[in-house]
Protein backbone atom coordinates (compact mmCIF):
# COMPACT_ATOMS: atom_id res chain seq x y z
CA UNK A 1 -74.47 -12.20 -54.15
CA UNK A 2 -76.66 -9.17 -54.42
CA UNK A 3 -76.14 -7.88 -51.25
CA UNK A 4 -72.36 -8.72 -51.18
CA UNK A 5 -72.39 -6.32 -54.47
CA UNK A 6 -74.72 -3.42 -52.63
CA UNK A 7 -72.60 -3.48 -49.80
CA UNK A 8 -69.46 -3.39 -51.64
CA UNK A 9 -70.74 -0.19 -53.90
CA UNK A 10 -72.37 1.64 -50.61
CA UNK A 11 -68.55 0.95 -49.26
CA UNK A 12 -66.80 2.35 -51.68
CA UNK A 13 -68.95 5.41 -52.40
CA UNK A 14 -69.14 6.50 -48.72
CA UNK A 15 -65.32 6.28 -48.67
CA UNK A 16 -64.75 8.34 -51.30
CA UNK A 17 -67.14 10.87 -49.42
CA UNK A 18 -64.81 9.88 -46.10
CA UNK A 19 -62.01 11.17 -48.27
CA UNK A 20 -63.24 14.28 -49.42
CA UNK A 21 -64.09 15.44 -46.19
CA UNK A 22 -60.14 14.25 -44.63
CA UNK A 23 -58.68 15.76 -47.89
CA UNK A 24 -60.15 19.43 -46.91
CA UNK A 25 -58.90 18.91 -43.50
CA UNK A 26 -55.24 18.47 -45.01
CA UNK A 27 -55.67 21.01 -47.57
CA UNK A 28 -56.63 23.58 -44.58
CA UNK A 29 -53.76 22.48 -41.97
CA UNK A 30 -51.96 25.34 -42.86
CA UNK A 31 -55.58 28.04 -42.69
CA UNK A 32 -55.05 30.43 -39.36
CA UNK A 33 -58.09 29.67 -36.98
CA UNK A 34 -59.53 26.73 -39.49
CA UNK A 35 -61.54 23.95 -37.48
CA UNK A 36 -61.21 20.33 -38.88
CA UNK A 37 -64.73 18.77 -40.12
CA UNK A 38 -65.48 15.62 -38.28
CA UNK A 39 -66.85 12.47 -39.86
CA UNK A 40 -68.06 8.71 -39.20
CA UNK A 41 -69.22 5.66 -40.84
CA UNK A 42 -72.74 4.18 -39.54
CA UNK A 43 -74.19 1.21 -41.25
CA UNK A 44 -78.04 1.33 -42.09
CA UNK A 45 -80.66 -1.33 -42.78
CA UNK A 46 -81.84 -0.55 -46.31
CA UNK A 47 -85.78 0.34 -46.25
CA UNK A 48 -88.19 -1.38 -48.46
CA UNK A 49 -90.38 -4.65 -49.17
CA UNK A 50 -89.01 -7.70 -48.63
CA UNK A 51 -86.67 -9.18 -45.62
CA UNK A 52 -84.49 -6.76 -44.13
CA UNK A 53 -81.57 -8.37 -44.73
CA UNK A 54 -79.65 -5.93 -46.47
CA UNK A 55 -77.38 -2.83 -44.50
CA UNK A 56 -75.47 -0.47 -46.06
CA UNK A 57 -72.41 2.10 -45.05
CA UNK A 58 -72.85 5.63 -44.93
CA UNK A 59 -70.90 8.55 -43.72
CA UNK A 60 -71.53 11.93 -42.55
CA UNK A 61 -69.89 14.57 -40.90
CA UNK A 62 -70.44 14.85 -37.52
CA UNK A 63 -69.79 18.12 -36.95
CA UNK A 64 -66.54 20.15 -36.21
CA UNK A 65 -63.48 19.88 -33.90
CA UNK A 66 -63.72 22.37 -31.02
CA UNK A 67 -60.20 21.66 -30.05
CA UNK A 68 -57.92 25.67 -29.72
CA UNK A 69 -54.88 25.68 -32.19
CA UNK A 70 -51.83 26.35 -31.31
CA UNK A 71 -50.49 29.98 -30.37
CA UNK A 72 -47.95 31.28 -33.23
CA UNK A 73 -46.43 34.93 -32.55
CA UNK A 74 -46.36 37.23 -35.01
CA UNK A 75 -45.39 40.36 -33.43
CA UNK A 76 -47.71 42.01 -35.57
CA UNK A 77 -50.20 44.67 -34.15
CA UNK A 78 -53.37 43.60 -36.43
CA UNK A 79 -52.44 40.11 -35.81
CA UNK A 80 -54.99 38.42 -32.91
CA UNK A 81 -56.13 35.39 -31.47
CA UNK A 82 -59.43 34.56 -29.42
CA UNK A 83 -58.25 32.82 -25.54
CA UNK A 84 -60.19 29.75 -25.15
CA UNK A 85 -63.88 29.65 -26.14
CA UNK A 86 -65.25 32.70 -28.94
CA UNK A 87 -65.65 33.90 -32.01
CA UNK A 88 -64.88 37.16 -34.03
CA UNK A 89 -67.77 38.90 -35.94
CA UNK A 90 -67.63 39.97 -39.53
CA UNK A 91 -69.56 40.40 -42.12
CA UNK A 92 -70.14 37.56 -45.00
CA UNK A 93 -70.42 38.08 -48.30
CA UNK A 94 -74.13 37.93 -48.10
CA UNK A 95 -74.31 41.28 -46.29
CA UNK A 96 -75.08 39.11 -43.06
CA UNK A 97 -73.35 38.38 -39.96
CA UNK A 98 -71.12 35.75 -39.24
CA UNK A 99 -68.25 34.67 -37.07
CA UNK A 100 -64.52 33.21 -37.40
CA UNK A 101 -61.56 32.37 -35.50
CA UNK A 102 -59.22 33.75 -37.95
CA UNK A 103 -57.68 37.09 -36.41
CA UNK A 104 -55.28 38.53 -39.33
CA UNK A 105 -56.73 41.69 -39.69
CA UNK A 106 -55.66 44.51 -41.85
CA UNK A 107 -56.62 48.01 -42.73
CA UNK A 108 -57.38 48.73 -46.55
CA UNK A 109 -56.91 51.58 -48.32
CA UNK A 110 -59.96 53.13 -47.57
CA UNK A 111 -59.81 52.62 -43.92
CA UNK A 112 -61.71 49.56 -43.39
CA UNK A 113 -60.96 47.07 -41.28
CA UNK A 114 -60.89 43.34 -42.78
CA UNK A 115 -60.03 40.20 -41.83
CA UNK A 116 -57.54 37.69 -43.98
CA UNK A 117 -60.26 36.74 -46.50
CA UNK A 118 -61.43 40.39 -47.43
CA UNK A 119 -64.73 40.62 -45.10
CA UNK A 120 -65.11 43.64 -42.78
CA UNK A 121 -65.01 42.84 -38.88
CA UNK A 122 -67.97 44.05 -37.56
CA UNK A 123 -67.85 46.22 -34.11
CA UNK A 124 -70.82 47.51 -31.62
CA UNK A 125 -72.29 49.65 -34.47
CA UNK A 126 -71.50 47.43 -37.78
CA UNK A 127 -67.86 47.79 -39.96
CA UNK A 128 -65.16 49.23 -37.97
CA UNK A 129 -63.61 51.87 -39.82
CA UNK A 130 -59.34 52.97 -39.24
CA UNK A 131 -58.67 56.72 -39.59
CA UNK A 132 -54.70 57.12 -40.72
CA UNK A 133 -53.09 56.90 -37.72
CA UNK A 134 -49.08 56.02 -36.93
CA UNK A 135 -49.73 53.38 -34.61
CA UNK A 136 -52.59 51.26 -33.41
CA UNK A 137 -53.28 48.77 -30.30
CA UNK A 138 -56.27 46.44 -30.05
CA UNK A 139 -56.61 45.44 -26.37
CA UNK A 140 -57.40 42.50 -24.94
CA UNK A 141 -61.25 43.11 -24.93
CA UNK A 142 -61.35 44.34 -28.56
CA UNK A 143 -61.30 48.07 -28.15
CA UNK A 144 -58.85 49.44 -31.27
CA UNK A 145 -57.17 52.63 -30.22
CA UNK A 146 -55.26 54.40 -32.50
CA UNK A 147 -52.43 57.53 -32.19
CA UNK A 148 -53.95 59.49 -35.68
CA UNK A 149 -51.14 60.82 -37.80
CA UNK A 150 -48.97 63.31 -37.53
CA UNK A 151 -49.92 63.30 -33.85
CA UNK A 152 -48.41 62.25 -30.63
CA UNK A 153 -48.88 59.90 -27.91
CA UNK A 154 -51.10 61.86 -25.88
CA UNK A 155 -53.76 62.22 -28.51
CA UNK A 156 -54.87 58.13 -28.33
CA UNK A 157 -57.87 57.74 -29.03
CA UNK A 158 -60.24 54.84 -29.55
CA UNK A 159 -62.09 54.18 -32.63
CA UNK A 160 -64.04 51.18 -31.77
CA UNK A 161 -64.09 47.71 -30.36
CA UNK A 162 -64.43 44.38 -32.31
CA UNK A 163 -67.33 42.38 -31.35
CA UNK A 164 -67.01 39.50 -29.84
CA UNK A 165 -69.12 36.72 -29.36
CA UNK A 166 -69.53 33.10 -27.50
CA UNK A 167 -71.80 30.40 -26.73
CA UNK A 168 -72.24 26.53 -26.77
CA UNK A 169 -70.81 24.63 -29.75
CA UNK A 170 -74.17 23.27 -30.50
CA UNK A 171 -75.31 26.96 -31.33
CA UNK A 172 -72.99 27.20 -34.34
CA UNK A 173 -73.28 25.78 -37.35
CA UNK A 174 -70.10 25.77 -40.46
CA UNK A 175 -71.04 27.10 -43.84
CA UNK A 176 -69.58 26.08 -47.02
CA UNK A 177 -67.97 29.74 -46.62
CA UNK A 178 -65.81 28.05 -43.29
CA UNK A 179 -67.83 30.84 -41.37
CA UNK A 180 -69.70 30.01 -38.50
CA UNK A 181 -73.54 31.24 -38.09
CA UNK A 182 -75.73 30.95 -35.22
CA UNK A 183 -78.17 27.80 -35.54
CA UNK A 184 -81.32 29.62 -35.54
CA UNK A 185 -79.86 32.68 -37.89
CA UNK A 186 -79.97 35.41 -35.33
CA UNK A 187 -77.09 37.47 -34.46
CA UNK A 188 -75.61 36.95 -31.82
CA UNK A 189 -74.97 39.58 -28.99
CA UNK A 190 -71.26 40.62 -27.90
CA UNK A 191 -69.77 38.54 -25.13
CA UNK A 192 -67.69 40.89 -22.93
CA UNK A 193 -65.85 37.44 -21.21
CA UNK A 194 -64.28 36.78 -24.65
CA UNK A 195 -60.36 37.73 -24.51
CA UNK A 196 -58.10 38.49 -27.55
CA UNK A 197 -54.50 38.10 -27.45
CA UNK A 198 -52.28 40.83 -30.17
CA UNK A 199 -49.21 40.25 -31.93
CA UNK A 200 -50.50 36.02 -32.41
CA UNK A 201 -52.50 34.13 -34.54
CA UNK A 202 -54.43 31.03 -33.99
CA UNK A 203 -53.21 27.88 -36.28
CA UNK A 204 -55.34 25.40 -37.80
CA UNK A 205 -56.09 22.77 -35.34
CA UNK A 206 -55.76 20.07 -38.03
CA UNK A 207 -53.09 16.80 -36.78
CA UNK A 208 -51.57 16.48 -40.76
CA UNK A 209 -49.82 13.58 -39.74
CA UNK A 210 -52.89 11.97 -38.54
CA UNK A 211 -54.84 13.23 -41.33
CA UNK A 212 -52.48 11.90 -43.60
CA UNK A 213 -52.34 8.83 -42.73
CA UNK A 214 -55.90 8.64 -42.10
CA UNK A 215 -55.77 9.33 -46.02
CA UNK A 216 -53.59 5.96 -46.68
CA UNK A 217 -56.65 4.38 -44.68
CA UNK A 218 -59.26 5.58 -46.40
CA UNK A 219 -57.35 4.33 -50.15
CA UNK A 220 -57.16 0.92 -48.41
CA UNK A 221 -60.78 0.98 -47.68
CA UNK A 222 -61.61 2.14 -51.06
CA UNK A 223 -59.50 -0.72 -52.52
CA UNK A 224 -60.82 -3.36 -50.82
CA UNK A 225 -64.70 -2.10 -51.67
CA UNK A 226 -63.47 -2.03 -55.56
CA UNK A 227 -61.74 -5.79 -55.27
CA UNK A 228 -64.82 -6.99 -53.40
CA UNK A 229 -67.16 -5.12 -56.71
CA UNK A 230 -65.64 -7.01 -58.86
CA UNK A 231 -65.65 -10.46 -56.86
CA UNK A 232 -68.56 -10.18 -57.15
CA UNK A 233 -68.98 -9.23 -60.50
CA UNK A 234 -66.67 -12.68 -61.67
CA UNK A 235 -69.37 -14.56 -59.41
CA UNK A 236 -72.37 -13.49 -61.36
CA UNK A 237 -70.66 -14.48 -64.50
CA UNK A 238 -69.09 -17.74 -63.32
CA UNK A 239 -72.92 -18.48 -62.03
CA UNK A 240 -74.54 -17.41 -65.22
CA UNK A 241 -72.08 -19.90 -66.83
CA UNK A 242 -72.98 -22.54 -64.72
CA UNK A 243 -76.85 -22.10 -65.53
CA UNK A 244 -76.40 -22.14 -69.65
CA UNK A 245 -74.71 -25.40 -69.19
């Protein structure tokens, strides 16, 4: 009865935990260039004296969906998605480099150019900086080129290129930012394969429909664990009745 009650607790605690990690996937379906955590349940012998006979649930996230978004067009000229495999770099708000999928960029007032969540994109030389210009291109390599105000056509010039970078999945890890770092820390150097596509953005590659019924799932689960607690809980009592009398 013991371990029917362990098991039962481990159950529903690790479920809740299952939850919580499905709930930010649906909460981030909508998030341009978001990557949907992965998780699983494992079941593991508990360690200690006596005979292993007991085995509890746990679950973990197993690391992050690889899979591209889809494509959406924009028509916008700061607004770009990676093709295939890569990352863009930017800077995080601990002063250090780090990299993202999302591609809507802007320019703010002072010139600088950000991504969606406020943090600089980083070129060959650190923070790419925008003079005022009356039109601006980023090619399909990175390299911004701008026509500076008041000027024409024939006065183009180019005022940086976003870095770019790429490697195996298993040399990124997620932060509780949602940016991606290098395993080891390092920075990583710019990947001249990596292509960028203007006027789209990437979409979250998050299945909601999946996810949200994955959700129902996971309240199931959790229901049955909490039924099972407190059969088990009526079984202690009924037995402790039994012994008085």
């Amino acid at each position: 009865m013991d371990r029917f009650l362990y098991v039962a607790m481990t159950g529903a605690k690790e479920t809740l935990r299952a939850q919580t990690a499905n709930s930010h996937n649906l909460a981030n379906a909508s998030t341009t260039g978001f990557r949907a955590d992965m998780s699983a349940f494992q079941s593991r012998e508990v360690v200690g004296s006596g005979y292993a006979s007991r085995v509890y649930a746990t679950n973990g996230t197993t690391g992050w969906d690889s899979t591209v978004g889809a494509q959406m067009s924009t028509g916008r000229d700061l607004d770009v998605a990676i093709q295939g495999d890569g990352f863009i770099a930017v800077q995080a708000r601990d002063g250090r480099e780090a990299y993202t999928r999302a591609g809507d960029l802007r320019v703010d007032p002072n010139g600088q150019l950000l991504n969606g969540a406020g943090l600089p994109v980083l070129g060959d030389g650190g923070p790419i900086s925008v003079p005022p210009n009356s039109s601006i291109v980023i090619a399909a390599d990175g390299t911004i080129s701008i026509v500076p105000l008041g000027q024409g056509p024939e006065t183009t010039a180019t005022v940086g290129r976003i870095k770019l970078v790429n490697g195996p999945r298993e040399q990124f890890v997620r932060g509780e930012d949602g940016l991606f770092r290098s395993r080891d820390g390092a920075d990583l150097p710019a990947d001249a394969g990596v292509r960028i596509a203007s006027g789209v953005l990437e979409s979250s590659n998050v299945n909601a429909a999946e996810a949200m019924v994955n959700m129902i799932e996971l309240a199931r689960n959790f229901e049955l664990q909490v039924k099972a607690i407190r059969t088990a809980e009526d079984n202690a009592a009924t037995a402790a009745q039994l012994l008085r009398t």
